[in-house]
N, C-alpha and C. Protein backbone atom coordinates (compact mmCIF):
# COMPACT_ATOMS: atom_id res chain seq x y z
N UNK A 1 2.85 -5.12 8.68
CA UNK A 1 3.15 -4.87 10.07
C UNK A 1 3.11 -3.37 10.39
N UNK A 2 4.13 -2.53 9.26
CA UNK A 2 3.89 -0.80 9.79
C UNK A 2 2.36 -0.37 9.66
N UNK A 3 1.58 -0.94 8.94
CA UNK A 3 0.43 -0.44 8.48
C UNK A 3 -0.80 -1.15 10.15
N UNK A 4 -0.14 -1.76 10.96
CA UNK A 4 -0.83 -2.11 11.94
C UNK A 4 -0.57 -0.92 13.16
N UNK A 5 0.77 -0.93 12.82
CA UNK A 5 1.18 -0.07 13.71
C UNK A 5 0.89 1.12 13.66
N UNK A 6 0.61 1.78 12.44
CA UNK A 6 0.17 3.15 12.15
C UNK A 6 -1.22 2.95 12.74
N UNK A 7 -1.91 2.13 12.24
CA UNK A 7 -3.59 2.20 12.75
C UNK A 7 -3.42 2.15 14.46
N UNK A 8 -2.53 1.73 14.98
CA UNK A 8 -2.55 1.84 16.76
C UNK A 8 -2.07 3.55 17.01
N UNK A 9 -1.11 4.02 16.22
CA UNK A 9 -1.07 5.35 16.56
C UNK A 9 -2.01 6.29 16.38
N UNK A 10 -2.64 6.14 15.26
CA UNK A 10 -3.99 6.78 14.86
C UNK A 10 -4.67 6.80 16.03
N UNK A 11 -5.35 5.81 16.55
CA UNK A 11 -5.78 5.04 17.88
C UNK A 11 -5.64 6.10 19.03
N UNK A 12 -4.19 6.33 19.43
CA UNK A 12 -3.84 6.99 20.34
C UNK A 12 -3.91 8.23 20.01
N UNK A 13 -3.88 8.93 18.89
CA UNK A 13 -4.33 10.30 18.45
C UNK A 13 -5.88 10.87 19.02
N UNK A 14 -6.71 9.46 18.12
CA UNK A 14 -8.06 9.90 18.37
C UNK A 14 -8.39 9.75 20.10
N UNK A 15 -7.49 9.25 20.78
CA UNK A 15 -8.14 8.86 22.35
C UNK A 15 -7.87 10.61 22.88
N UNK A 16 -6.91 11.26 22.08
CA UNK A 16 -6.39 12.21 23.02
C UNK A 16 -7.91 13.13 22.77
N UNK A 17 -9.25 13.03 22.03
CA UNK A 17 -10.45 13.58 22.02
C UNK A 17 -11.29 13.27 22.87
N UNK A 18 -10.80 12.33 23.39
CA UNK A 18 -11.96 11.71 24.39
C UNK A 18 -12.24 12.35 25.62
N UNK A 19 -13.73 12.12 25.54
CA UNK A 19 -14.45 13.36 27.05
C UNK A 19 -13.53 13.11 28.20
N UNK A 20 -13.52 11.52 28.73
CA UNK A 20 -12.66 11.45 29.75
C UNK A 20 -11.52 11.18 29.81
N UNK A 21 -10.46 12.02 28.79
CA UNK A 21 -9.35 11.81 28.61
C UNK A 21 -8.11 12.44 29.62
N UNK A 22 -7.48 11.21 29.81
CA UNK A 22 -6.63 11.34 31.14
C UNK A 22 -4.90 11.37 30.79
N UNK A 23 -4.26 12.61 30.50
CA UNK A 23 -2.80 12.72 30.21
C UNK A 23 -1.93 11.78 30.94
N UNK A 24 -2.09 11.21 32.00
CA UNK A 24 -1.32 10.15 32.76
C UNK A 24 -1.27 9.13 32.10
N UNK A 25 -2.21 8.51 31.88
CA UNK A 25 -3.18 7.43 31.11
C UNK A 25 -2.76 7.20 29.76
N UNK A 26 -3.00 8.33 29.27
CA UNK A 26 -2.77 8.22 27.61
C UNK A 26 -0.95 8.03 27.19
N UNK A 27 0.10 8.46 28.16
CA UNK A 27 0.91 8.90 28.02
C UNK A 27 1.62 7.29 28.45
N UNK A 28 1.53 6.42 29.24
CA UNK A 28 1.78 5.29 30.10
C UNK A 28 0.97 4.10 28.59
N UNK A 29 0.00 4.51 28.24
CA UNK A 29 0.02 3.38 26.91
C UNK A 29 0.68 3.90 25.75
N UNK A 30 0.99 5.21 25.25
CA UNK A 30 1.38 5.47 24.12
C UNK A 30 3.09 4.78 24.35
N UNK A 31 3.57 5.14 25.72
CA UNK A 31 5.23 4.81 25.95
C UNK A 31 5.38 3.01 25.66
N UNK A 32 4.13 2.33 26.07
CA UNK A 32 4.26 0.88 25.55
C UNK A 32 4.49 0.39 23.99
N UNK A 33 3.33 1.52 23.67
CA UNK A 33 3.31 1.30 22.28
C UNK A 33 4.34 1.91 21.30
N UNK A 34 4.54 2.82 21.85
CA UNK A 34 5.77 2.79 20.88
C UNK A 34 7.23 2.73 21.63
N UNK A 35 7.60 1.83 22.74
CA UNK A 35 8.63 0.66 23.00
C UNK A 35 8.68 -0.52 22.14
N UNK A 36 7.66 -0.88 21.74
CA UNK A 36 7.10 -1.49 20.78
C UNK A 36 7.74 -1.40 18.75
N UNK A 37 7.64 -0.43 19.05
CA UNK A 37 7.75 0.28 17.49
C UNK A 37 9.42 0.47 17.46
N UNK A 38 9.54 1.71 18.23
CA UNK A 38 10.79 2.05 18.07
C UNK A 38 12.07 1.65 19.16
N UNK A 39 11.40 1.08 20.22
CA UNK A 39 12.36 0.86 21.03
C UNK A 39 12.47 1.73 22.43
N UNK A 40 12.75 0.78 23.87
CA UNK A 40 13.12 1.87 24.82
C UNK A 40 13.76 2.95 25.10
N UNK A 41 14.67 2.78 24.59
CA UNK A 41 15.26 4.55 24.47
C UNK A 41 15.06 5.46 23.11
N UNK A 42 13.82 5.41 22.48
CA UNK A 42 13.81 6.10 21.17
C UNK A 42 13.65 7.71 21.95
N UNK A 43 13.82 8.43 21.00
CA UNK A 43 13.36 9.33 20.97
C UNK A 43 11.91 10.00 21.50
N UNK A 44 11.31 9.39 20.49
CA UNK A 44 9.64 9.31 20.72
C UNK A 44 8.94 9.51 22.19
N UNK A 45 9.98 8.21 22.75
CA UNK A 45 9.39 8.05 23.96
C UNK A 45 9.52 9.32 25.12
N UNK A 46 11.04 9.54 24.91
CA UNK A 46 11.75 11.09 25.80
C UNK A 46 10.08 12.28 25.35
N UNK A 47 10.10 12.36 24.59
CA UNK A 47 9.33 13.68 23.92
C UNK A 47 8.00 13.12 24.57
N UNK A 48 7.40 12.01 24.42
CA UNK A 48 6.00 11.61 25.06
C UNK A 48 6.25 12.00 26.88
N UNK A 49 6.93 11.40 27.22
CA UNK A 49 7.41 11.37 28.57
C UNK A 49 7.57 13.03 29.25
N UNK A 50 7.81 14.23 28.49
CA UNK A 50 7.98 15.09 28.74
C UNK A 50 6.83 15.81 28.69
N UNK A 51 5.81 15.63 28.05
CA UNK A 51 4.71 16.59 27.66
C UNK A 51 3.81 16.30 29.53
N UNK A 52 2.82 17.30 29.83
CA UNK A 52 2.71 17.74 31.40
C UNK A 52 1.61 18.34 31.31
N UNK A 53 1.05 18.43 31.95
CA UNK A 53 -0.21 19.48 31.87
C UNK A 53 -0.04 20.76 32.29
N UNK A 54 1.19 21.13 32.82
CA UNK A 54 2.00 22.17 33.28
C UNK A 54 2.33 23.30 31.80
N UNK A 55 3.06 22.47 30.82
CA UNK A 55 3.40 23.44 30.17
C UNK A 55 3.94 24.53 29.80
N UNK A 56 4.55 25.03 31.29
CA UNK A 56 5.07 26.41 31.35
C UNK A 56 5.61 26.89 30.64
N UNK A 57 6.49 26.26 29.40
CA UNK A 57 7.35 26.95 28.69
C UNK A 57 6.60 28.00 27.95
N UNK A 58 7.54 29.38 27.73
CA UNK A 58 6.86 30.32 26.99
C UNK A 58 6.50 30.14 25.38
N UNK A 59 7.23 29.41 25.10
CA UNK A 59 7.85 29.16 24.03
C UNK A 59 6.53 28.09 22.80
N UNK A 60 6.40 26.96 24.17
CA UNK A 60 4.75 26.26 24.22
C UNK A 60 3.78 26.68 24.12
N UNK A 61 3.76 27.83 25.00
CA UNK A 61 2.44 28.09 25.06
C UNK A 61 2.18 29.25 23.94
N UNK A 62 2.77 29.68 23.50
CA UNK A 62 2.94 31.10 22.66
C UNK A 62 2.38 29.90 21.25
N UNK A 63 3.26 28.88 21.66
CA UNK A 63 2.81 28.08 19.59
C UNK A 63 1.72 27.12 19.67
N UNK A 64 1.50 26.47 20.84
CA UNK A 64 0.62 25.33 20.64
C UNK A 64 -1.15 25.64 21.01
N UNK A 65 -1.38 26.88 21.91
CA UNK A 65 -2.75 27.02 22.04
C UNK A 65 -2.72 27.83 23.52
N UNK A 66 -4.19 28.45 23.74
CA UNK A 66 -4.66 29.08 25.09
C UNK A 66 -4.60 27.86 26.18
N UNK A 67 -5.23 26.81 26.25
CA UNK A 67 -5.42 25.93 27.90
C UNK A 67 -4.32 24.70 27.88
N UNK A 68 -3.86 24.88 28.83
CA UNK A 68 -2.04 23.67 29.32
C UNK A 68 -2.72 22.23 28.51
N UNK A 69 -4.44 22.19 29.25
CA UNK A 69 -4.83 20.45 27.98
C UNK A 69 -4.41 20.55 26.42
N UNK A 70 -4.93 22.01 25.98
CA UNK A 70 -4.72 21.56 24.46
C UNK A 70 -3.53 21.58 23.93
N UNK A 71 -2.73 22.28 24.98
CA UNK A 71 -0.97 22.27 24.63
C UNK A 71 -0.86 20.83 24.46
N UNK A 72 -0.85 20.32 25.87
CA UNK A 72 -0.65 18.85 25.56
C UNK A 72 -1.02 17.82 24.81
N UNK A 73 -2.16 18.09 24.60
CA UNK A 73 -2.96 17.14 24.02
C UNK A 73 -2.26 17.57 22.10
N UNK A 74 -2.34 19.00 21.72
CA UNK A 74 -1.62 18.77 20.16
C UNK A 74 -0.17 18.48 20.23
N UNK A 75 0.59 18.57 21.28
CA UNK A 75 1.97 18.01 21.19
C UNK A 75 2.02 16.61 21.48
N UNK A 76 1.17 15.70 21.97
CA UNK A 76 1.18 14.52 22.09
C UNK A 76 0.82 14.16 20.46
N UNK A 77 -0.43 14.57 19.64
CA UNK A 77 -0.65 14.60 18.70
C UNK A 77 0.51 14.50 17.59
N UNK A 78 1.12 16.00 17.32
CA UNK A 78 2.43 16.18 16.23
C UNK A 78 3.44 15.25 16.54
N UNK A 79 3.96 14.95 17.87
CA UNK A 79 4.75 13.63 17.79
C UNK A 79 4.49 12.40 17.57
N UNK A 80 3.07 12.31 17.55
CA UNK A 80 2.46 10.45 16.91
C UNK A 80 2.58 10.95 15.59
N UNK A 81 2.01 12.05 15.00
CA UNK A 81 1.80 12.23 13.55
C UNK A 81 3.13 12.00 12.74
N UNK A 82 4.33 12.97 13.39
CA UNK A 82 5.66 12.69 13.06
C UNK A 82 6.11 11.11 13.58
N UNK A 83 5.79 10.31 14.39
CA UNK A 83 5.96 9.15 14.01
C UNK A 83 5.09 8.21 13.03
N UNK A 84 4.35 8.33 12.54
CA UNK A 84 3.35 8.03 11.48
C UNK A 84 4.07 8.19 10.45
N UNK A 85 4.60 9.21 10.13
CA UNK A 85 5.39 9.96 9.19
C UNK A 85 6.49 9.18 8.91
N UNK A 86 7.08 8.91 10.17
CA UNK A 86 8.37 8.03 9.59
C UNK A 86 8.34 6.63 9.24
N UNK A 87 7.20 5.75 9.83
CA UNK A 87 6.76 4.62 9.21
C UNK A 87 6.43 4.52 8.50
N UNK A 88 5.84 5.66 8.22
CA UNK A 88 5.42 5.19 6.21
C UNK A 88 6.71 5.36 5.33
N UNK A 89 7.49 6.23 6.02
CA UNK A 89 8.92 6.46 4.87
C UNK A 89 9.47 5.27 4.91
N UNK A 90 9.86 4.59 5.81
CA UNK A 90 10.66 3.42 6.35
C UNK A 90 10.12 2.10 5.58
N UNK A 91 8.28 2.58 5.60
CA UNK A 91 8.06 1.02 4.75
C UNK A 91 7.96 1.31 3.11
N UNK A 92 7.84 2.92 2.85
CA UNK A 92 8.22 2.86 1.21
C UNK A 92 9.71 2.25 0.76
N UNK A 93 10.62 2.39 2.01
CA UNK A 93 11.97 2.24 1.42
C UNK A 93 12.45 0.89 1.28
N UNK A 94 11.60 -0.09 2.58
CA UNK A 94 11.53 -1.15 2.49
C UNK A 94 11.09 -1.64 1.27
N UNK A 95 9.88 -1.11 0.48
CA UNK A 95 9.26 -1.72 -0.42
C UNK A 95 10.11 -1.90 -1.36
N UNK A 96 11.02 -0.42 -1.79
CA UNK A 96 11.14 -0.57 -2.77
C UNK A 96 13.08 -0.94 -2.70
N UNK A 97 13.64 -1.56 -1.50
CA UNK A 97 14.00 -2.60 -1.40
C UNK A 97 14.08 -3.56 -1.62
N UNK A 98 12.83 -3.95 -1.32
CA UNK A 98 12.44 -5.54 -1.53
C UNK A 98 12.32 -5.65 -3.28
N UNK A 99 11.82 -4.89 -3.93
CA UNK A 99 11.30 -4.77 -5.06
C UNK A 99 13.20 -4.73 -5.81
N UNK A 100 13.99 -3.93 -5.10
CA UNK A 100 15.54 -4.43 -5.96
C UNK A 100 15.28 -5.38 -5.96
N UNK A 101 15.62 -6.27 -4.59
CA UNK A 101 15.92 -7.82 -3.99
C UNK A 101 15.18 -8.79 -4.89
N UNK A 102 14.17 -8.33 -5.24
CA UNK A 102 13.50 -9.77 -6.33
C UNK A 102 14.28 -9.28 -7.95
N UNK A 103 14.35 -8.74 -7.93
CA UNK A 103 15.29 -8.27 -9.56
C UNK A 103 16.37 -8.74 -9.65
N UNK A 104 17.31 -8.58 -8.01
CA UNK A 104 18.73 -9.14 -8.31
C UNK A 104 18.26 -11.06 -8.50
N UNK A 105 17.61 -11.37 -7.52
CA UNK A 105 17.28 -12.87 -7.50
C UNK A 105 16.81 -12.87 -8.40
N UNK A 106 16.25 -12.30 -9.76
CA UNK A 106 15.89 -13.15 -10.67
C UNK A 106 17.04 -13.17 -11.91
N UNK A 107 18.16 -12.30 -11.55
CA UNK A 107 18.95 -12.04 -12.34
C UNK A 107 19.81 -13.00 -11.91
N UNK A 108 20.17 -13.43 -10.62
CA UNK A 108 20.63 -14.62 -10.49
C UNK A 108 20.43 -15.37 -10.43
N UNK A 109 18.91 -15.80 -10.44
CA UNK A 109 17.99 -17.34 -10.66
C UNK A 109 18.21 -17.68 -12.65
N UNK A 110 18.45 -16.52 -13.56
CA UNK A 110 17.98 -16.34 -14.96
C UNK A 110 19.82 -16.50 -15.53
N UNK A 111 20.36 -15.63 -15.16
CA UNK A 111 22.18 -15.49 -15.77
C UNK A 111 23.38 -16.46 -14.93
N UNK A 112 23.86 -16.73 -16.34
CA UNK A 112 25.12 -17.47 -15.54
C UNK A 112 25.98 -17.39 -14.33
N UNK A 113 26.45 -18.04 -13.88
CA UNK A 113 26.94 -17.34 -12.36
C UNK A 113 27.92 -15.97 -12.73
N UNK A 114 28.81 -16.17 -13.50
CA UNK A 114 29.85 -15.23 -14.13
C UNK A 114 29.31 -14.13 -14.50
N UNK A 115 27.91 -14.25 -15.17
CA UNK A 115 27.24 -12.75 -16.05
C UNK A 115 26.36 -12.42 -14.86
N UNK A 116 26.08 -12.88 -13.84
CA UNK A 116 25.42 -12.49 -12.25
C UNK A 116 26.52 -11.76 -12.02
N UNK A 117 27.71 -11.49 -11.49
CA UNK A 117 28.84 -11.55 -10.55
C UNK A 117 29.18 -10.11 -11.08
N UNK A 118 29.35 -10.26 -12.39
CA UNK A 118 29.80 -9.08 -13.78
C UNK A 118 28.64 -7.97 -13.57
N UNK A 119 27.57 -8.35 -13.40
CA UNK A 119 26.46 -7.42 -13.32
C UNK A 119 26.67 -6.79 -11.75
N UNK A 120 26.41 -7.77 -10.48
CA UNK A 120 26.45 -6.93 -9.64
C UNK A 120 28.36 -6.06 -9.14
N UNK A 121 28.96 -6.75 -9.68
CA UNK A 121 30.12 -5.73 -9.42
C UNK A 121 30.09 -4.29 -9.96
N UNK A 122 29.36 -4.49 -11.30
CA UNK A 122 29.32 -3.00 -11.88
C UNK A 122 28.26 -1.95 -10.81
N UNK A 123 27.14 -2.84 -10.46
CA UNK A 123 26.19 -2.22 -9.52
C UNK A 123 26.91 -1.69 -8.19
N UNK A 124 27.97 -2.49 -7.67
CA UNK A 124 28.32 -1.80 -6.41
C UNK A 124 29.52 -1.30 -6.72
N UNK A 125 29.66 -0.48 -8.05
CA UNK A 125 31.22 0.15 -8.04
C UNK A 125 30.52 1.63 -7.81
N UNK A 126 31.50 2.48 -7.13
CA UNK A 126 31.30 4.06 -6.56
C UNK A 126 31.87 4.88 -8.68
N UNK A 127 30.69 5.03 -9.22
CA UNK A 127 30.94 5.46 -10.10
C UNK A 127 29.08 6.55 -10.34
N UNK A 128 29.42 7.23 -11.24
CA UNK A 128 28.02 7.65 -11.92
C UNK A 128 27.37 6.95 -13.13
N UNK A 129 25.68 7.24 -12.64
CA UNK A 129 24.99 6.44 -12.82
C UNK A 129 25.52 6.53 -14.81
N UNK A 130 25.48 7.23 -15.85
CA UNK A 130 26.41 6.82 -17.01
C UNK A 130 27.35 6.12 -16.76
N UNK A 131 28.52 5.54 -16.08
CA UNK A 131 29.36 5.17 -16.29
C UNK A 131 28.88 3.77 -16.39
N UNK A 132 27.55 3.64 -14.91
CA UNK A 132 27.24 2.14 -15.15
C UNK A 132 26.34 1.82 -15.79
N UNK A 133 25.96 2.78 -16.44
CA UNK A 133 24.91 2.03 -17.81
C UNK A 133 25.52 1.64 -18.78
N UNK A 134 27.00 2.40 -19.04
CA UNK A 134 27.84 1.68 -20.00
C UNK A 134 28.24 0.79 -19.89
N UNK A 135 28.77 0.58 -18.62
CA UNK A 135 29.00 -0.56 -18.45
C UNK A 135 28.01 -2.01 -18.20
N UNK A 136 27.07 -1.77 -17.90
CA UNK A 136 25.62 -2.71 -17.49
C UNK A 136 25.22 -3.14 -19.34
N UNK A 137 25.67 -2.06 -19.85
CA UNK A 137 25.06 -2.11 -21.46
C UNK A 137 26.09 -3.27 -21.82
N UNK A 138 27.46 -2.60 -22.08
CA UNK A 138 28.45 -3.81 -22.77
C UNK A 138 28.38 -5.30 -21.78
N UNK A 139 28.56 -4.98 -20.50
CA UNK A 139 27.81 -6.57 -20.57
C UNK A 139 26.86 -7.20 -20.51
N UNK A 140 25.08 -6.65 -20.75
CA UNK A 140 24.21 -7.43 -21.23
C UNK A 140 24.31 -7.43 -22.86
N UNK A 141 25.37 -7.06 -23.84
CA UNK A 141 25.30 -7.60 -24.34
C UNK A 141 26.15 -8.63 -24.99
N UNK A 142 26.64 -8.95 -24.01
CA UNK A 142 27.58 -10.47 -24.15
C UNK A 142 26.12 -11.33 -24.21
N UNK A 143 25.03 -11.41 -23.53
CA UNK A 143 23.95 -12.30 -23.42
C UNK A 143 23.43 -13.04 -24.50
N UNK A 144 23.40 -13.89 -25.01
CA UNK A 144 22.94 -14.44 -25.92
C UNK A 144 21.04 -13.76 -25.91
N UNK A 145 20.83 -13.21 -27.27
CA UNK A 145 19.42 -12.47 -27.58
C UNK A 145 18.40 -13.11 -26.64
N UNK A 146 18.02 -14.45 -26.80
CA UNK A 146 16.83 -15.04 -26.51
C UNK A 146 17.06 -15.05 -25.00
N UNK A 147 18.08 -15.38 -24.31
CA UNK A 147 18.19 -15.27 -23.11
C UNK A 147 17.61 -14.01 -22.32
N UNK A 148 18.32 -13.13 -23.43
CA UNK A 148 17.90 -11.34 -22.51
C UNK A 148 16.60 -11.01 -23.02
N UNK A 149 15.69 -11.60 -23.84
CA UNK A 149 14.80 -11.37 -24.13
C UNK A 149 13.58 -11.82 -23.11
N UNK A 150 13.77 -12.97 -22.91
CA UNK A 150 13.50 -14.11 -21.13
C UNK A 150 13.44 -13.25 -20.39
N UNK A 151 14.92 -12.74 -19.99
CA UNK A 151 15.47 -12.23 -18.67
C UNK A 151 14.37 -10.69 -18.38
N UNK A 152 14.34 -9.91 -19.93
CA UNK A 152 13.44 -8.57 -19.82
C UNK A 152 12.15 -8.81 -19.51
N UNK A 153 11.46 -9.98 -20.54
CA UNK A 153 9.79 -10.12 -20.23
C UNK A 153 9.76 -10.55 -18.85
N UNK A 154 10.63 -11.34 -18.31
CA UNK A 154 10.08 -11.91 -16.45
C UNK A 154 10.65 -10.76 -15.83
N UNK A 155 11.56 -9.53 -15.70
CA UNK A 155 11.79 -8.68 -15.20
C UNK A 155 10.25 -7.58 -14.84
N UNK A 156 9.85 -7.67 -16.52
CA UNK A 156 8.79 -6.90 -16.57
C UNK A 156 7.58 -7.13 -15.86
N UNK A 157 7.45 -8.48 -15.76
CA UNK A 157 6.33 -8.91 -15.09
C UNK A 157 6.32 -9.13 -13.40
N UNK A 158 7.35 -8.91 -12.97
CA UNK A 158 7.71 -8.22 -11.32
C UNK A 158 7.04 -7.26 -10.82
């Protein structure tokens, strides 16, 4: 899904090159599209909504370029790019989310309910990461061998 959504921002990057490119225009689909993404009151949208062909600020014009278009046109730009930016962070974190989420489920599809329960309590205690390897250690090895031997090769193969 982010990876669709990135290719529509891309989209709206490359339109801002176009011969007959119209700041009204571009600015009225990018606010759909990313209502879409992030929501009506994001951020995103305030910062899209603000950019003008005006430009006056000194501040603008001193960093972004000589003519009010290309002001606008690279600040419309750096704020799709910086939203690009954050969808890809958002879906690495997801990934590697999801990628816990099948480990705990197989640890609770594979271990007794009791040696499940024992495992994730140690996981959500506010300690350092030694304290819970010691502890993660002494109780995988209550596990009977062949079991944790199971439990490692299908871990591995995730």
């Amino acid at each position: 899904m982010k990876a669709k959504q990135i290719k529509l921002l891309k989209k709206q990057i490359a339109r801002l090159d176009d011969k007959d490119f119209n700041l009204d225009v571009w600015k009225k689909s990018t606010i759909i599209l990313l209502e879409r993404i992030f929501g009506k009151n994001s951020t995103e949208i305030k910062q899209i909504k603000e950019i003008s062909q005006d430009m006056s600020s000194w501040s603008l014009r001193d960093n972004l370029g000589d003519s009010s278009s290309d002001r606008s046109n690279l600040l419309g730009k750096q704020i799709l790019e910086t939203c690009i930016d954050e969808l890809e962070l958002t879906e690495e974190l997801d990934e590697s989310e999801d990628a816990g989420n099948k480990k705990l489920n197989l640890l609770k599809n594979e271990l007794k309910g009791s040696q499940y329960e024992n495992i994730r309590k140690i996981l959500d205690k506010n300690m350092n990461e030694d304290q819970k390897l010691e502890e993660l250690t002494k109780s995988l090895e209550k596990i009977d061998k062949e079991d944790l031997t199971d439990l490692i090769a299908k871990l591995i193969l995730q």
